[in-house]
Protein backbone atom coordinates (compact mmCIF):
# COMPACT_ATOMS: atom_id res chain seq x y z
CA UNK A 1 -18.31 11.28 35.74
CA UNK A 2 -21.40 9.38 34.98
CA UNK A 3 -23.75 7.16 37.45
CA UNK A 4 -24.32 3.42 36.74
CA UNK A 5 -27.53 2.78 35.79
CA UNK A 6 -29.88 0.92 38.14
CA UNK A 7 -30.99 -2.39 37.67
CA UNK A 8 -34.16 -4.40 38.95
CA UNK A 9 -34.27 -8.24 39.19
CA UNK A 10 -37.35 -9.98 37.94
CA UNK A 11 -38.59 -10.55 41.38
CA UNK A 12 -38.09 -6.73 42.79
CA UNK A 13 -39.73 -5.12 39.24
CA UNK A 14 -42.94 -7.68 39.49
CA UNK A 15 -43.40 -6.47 43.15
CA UNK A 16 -42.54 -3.02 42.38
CA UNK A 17 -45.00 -3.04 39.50
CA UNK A 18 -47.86 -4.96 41.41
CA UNK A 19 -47.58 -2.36 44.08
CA UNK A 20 -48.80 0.01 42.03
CA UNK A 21 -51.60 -1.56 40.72
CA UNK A 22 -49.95 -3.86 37.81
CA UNK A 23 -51.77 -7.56 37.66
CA UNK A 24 -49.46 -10.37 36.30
CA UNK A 25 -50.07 -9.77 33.00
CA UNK A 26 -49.83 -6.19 33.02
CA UNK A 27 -46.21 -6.95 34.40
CA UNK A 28 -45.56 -9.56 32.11
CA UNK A 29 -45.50 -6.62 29.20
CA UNK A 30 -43.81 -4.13 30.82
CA UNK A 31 -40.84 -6.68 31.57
CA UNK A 32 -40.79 -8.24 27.98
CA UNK A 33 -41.41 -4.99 26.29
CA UNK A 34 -38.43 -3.11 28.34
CA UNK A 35 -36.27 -6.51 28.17
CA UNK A 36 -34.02 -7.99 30.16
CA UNK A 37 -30.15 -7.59 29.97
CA UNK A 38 -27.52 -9.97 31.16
CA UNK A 39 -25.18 -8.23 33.83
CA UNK A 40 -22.83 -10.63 35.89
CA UNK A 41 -25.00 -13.77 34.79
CA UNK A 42 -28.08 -12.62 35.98
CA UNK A 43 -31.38 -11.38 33.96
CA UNK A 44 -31.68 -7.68 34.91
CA UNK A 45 -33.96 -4.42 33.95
CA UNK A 46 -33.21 -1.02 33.62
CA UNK A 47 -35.25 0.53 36.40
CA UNK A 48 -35.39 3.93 34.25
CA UNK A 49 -36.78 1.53 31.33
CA UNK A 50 -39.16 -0.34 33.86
CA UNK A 51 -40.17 3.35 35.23
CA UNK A 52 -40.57 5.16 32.18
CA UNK A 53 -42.97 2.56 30.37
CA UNK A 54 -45.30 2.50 33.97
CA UNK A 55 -45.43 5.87 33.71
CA UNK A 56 -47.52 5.13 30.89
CA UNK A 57 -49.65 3.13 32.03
CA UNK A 58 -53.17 5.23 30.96
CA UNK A 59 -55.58 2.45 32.97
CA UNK A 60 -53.52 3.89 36.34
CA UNK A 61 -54.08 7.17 37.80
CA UNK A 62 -50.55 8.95 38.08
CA UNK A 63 -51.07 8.75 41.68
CA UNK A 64 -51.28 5.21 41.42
CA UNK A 65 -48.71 4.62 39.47
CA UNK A 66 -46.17 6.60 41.47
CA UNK A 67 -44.92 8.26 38.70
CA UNK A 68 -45.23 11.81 37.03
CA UNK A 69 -46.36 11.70 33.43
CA UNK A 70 -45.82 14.91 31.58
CA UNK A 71 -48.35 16.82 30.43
CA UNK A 72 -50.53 16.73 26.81
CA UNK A 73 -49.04 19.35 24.48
């Protein structure tokens, strides 16, 4: 058995993203650089896609960004 991935709308990603410290631009190249898929009609994001590129974000302290980053080998 295997989960359906989870999807973000524009809207709920930018907010998610500017939450955690992410101006518009910022968010503007997380969306296009994870990029959108079409699911029922609608523009969508992969939240793991969306979460795994903040995570990566090196201007944000992890405790900003709400997301663990592993560590340096």
């Amino acid at each position: 058995m295997s989960l359906s991935p989870h999807y973000l709308d524009r809207d709920t990603a930018a907010f998610l993203l500017s939450a955690r410290g992410f101006n518009r631009l910022d968010i503007e190249c997380v969306l296009d650089l994870t990029g959108p898929v079409l699911r029922h009609g609608a523009h969508v994001w992969p939240a793991v896609a969306v979460e795994r590129l903040a995570a990566r974000a090196w201007w944000l302290a992890p405790s900003e960004a709400g997301l663990s980053m592993p560590e340096a080998a």
